[in-house]
PDB file of N, CA and C in Angstrom:
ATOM      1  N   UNK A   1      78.208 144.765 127.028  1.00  0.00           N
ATOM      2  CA  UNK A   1      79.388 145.556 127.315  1.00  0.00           C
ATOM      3  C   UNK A   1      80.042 145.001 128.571  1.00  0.00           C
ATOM      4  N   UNK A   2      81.092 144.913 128.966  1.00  0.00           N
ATOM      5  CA  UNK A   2      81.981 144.475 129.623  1.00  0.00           C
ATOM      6  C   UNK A   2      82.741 145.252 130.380  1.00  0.00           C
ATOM      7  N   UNK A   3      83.483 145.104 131.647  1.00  0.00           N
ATOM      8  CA  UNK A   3      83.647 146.014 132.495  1.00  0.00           C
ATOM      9  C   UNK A   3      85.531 146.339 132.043  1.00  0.00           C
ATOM     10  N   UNK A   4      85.755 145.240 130.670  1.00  0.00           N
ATOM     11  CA  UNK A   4      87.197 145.941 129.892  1.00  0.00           C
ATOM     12  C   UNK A   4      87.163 146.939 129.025  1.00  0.00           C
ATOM     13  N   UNK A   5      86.032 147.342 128.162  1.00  0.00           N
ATOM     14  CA  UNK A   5      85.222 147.900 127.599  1.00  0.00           C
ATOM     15  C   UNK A   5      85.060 149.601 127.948  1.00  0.00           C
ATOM     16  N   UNK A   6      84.585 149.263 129.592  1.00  0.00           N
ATOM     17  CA  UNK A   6      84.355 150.364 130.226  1.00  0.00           C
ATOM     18  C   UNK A   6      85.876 151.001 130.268  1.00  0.00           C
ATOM     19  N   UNK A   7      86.807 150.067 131.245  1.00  0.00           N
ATOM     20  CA  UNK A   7      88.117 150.810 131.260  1.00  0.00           C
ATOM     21  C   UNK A   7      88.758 151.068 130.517  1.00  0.00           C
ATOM     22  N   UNK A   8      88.682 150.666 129.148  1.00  0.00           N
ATOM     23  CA  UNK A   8      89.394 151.068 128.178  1.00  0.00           C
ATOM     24  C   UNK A   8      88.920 152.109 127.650  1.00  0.00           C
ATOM     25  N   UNK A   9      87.336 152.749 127.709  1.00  0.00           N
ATOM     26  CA  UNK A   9      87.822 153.934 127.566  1.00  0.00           C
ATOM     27  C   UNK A   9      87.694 154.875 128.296  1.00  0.00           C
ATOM     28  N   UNK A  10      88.312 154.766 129.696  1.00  0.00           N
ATOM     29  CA  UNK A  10      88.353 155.324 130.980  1.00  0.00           C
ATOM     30  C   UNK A  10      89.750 155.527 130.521  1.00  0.00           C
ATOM     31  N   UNK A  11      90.549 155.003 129.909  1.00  0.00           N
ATOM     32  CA  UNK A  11      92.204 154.811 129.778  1.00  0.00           C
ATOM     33  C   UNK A  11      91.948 155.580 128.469  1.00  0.00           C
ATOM     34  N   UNK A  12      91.542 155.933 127.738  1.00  0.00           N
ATOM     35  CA  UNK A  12      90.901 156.458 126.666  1.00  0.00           C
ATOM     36  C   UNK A  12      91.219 157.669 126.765  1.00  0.00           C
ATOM     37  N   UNK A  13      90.255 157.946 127.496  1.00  0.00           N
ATOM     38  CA  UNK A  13      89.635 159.238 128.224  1.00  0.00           C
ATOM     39  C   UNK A  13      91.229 160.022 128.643  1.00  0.00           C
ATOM     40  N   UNK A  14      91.796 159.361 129.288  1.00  0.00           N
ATOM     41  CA  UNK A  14      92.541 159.757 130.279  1.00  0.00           C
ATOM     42  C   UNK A  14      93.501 160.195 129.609  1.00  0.00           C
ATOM     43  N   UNK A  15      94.124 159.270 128.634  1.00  0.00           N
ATOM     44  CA  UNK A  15      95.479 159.108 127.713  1.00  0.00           C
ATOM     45  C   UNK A  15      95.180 160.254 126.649  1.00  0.00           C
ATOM     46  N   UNK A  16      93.858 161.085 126.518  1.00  0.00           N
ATOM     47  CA  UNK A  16      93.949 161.858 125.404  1.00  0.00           C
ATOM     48  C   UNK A  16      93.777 163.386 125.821  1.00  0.00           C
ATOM     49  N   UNK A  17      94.584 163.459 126.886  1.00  0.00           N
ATOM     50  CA  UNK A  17      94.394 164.734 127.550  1.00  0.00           C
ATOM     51  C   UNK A  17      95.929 165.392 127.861  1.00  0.00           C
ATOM     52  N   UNK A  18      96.360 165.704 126.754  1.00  0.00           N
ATOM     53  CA  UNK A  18      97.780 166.469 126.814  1.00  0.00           C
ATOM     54  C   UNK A  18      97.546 168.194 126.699  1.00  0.00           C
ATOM     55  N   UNK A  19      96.691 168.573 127.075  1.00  0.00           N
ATOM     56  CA  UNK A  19      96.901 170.080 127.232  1.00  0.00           C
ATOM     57  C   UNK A  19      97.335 170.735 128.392  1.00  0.00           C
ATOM     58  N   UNK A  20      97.841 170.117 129.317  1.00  0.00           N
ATOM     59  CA  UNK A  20      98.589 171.270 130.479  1.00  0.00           C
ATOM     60  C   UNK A  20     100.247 171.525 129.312  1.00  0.00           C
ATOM     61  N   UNK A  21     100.493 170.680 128.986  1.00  0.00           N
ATOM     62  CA  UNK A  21     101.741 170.707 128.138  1.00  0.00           C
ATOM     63  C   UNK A  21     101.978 172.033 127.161  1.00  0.00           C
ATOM     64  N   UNK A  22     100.689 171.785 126.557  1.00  0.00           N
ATOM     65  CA  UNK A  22     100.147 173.018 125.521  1.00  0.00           C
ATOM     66  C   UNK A  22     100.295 174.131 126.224  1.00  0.00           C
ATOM     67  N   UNK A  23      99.280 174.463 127.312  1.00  0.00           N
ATOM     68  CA  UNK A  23      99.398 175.593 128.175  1.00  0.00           C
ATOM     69  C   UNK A  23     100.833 175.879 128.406  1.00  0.00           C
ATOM     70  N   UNK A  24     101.562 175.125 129.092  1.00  0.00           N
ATOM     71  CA  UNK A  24     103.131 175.740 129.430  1.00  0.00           C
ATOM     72  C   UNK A  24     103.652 176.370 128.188  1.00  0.00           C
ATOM     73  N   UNK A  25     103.096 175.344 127.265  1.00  0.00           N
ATOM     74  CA  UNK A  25     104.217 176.375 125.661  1.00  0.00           C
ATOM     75  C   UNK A  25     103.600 177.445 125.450  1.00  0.00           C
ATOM     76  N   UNK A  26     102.193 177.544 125.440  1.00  0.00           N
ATOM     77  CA  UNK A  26     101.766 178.842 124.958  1.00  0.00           C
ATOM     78  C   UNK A  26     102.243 179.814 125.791  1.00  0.00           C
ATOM     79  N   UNK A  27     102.126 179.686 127.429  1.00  0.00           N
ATOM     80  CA  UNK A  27     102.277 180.711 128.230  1.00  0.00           C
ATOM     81  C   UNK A  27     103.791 181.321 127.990  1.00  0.00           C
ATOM     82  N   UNK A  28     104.780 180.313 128.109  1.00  0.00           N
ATOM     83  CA  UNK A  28     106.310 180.656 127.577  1.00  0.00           C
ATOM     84  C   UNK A  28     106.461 180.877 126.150  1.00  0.00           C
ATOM     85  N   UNK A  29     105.868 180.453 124.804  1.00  0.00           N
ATOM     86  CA  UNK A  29     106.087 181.458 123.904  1.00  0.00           C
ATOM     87  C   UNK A  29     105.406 182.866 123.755  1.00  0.00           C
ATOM     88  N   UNK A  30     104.492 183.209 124.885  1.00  0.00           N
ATOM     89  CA  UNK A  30     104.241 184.966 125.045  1.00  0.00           C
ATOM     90  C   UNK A  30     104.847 185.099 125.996  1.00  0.00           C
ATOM     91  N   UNK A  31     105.554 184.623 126.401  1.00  0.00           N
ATOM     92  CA  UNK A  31     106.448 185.440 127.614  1.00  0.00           C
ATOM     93  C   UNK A  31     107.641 185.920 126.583  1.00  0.00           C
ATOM     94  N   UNK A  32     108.175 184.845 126.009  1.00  0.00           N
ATOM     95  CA  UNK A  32     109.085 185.030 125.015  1.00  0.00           C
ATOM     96  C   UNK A  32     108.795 186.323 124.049  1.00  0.00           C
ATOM     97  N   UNK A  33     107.359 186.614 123.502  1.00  0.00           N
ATOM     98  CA  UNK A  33     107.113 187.195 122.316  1.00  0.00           C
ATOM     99  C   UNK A  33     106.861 188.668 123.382  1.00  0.00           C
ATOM    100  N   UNK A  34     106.782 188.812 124.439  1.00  0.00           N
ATOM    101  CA  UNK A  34     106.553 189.729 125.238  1.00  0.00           C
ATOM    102  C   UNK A  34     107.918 190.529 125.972  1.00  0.00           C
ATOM    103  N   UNK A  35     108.327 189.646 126.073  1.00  0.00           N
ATOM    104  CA  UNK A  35     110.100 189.746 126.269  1.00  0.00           C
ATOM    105  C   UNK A  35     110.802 190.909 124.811  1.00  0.00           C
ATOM    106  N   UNK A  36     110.523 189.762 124.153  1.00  0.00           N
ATOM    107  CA  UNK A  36     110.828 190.657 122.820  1.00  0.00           C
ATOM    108  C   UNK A  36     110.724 192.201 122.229  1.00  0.00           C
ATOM    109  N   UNK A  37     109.092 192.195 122.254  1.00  0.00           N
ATOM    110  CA  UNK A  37     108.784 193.261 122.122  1.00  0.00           C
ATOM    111  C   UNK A  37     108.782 194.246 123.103  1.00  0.00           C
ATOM    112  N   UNK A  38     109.249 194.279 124.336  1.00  0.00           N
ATOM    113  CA  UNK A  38     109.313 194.777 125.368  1.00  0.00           C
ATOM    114  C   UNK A  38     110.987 195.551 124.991  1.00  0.00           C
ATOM    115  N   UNK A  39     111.956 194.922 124.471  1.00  0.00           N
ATOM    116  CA  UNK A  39     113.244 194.664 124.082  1.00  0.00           C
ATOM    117  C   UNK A  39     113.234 195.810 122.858  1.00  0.00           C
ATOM    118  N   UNK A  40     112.859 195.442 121.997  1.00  0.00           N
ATOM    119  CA  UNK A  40     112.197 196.578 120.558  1.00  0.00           C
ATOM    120  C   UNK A  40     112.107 197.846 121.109  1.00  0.00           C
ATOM    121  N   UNK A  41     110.802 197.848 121.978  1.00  0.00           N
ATOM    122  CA  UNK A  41     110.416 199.184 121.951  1.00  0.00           C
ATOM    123  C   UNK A  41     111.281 200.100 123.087  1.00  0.00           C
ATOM    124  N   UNK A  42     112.067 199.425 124.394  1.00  0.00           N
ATOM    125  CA  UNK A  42     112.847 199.885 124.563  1.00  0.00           C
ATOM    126  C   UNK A  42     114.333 201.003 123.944  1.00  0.00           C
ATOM    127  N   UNK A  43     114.219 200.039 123.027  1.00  0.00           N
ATOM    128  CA  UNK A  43     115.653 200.170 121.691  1.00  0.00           C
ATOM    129  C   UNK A  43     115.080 201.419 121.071  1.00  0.00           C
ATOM    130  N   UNK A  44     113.894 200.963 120.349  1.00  0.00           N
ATOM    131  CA  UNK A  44     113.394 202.255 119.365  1.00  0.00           C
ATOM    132  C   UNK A  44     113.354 203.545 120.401  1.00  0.00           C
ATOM    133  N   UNK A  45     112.568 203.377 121.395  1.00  0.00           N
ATOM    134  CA  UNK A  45     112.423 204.548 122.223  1.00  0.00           C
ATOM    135  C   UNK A  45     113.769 205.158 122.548  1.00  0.00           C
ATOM    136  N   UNK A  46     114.878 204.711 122.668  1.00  0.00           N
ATOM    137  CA  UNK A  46     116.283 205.379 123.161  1.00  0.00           C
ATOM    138  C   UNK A  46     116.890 205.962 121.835  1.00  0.00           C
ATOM    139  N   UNK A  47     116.737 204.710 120.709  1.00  0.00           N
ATOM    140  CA  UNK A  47     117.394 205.666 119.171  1.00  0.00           C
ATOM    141  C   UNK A  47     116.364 206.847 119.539  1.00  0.00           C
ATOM    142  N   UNK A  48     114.716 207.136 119.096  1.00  0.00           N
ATOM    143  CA  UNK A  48     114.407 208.244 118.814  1.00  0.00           C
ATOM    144  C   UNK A  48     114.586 209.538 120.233  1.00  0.00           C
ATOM    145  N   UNK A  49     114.679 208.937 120.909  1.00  0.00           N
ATOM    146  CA  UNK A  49     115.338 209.751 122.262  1.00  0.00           C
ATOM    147  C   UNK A  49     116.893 210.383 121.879  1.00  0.00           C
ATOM    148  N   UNK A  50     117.673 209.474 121.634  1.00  0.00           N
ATOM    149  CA  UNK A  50     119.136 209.814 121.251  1.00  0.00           C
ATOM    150  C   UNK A  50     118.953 211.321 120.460  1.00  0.00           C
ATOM    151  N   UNK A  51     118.196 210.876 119.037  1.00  0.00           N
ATOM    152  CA  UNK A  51     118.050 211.545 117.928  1.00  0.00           C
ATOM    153  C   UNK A  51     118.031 212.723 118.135  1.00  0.00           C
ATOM    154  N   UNK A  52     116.701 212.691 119.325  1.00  0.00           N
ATOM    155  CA  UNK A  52     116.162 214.217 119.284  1.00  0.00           C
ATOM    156  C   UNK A  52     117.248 214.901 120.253  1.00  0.00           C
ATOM    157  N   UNK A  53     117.622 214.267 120.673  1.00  0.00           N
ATOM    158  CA  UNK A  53     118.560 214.965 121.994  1.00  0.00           C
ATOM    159  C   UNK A  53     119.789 215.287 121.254  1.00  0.00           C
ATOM    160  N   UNK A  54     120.449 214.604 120.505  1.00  0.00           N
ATOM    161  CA  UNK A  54     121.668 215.265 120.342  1.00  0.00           C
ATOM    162  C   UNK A  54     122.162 215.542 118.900  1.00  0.00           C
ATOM    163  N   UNK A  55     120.174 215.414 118.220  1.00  0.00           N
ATOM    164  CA  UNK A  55     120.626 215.713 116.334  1.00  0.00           C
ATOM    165  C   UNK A  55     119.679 216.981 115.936  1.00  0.00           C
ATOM    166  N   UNK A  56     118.610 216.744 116.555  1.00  0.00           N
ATOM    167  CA  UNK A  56     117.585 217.702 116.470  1.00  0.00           C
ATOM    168  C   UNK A  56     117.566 218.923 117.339  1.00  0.00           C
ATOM    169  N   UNK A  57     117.648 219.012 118.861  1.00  0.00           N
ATOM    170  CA  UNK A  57     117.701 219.343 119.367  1.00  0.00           C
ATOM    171  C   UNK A  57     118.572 221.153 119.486  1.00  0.00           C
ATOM    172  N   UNK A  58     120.029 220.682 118.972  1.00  0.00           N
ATOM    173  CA  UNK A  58     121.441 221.730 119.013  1.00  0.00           C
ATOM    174  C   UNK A  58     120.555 222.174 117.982  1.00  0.00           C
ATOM    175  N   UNK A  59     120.518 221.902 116.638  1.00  0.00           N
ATOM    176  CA  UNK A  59     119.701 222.441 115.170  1.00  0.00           C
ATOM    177  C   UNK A  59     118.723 223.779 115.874  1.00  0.00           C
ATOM    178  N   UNK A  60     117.762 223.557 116.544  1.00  0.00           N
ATOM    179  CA  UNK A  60     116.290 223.974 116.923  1.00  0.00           C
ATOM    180  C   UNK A  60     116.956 224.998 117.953  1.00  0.00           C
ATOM    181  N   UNK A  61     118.211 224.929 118.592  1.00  0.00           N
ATOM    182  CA  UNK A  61     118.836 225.872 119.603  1.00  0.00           C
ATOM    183  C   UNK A  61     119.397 226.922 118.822  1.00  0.00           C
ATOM    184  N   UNK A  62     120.237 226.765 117.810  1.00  0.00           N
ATOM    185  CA  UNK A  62     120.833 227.585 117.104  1.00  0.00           C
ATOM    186  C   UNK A  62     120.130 228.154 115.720  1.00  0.00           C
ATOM    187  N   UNK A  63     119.049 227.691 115.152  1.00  0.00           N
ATOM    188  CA  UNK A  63     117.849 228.428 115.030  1.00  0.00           C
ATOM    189  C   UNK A  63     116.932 229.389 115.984  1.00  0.00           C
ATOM    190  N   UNK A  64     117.046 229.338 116.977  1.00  0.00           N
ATOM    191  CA  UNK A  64     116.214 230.411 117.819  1.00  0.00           C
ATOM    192  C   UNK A  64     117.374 231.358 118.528  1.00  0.00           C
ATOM    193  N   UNK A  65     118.758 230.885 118.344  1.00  0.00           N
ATOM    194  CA  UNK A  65     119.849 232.054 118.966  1.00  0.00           C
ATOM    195  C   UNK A  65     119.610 232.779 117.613  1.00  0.00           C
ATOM    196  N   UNK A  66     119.755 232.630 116.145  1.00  0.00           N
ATOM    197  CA  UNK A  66     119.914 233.402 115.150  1.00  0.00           C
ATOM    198  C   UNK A  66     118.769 234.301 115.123  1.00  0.00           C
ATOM    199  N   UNK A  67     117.185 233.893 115.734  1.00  0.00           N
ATOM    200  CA  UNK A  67     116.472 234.526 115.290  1.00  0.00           C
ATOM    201  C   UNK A  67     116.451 235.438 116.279  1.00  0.00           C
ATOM    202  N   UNK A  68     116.961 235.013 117.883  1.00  0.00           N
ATOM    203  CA  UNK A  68     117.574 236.202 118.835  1.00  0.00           C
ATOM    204  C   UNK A  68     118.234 236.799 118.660  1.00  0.00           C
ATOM    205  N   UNK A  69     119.660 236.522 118.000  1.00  0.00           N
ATOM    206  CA  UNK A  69     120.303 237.774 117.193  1.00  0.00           C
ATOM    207  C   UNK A  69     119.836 238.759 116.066  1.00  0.00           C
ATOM    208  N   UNK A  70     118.924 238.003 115.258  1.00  0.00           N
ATOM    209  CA  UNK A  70     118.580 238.705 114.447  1.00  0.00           C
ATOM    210  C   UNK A  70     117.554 240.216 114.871  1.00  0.00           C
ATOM    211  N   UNK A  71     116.486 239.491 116.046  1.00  0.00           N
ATOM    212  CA  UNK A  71     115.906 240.789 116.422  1.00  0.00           C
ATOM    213  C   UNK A  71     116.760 241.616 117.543  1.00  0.00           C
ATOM    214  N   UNK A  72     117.868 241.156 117.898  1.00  0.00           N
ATOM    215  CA  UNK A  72     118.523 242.602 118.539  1.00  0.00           C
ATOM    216  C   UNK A  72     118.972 243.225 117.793  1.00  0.00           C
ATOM    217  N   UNK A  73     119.407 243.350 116.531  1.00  0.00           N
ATOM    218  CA  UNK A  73     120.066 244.019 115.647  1.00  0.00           C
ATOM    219  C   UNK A  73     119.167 245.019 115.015  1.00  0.00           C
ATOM    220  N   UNK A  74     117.575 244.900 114.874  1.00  0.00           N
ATOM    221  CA  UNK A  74     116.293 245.676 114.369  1.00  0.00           C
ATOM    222  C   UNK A  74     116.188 246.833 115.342  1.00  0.00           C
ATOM    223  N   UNK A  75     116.057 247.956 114.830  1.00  0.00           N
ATOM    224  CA  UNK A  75     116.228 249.323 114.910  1.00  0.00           C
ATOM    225  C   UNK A  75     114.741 249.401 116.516  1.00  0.00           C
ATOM    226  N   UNK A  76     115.261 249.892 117.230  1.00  0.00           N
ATOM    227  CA  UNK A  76     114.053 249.745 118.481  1.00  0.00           C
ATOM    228  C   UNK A  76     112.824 251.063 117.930  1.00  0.00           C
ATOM    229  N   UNK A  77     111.571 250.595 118.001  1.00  0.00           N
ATOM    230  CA  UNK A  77     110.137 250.945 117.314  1.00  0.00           C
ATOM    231  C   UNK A  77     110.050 252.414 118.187  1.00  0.00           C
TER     232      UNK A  77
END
């Protein structure tokens, strides 16, 4: 064996080591996929917020005024 031998696969070695590269993409496509879903559940949380606040909400008010009107009108026991 020969001391070109050796360095070649010292150069070998060296040349087959591309994972910091990897790391940066992975870390930035979950930042990305974290971003995202961060984005979603924001959204969903304000529609079902909206909903209840200004669809459900009046409904569930004017159901309990009727059933307040209804028992003042009952003959007192």
């Amino acid at each position: 064996m020969s001391v070109a031998d050796g360095e070649d696969a010292i150069i070998l070695a060296i040349a087959s080591a591309p994972k910091p590269k990897r790391r940066r993409l992975r870390a930035a496509f979950v930042a990305v996929l974290t971003a995202q879903y961060t984005l979603v559940v924001i959204a969903v949380g304000l529609t079902v917020a909206g909903v209840l606040r200004y669809g459900v909400t009046p409904q569930i008010v004017v159901k309990f005024e009727a059933i307040e009107a209804a028992l003042k009108r009952l003959p007192a026991p």
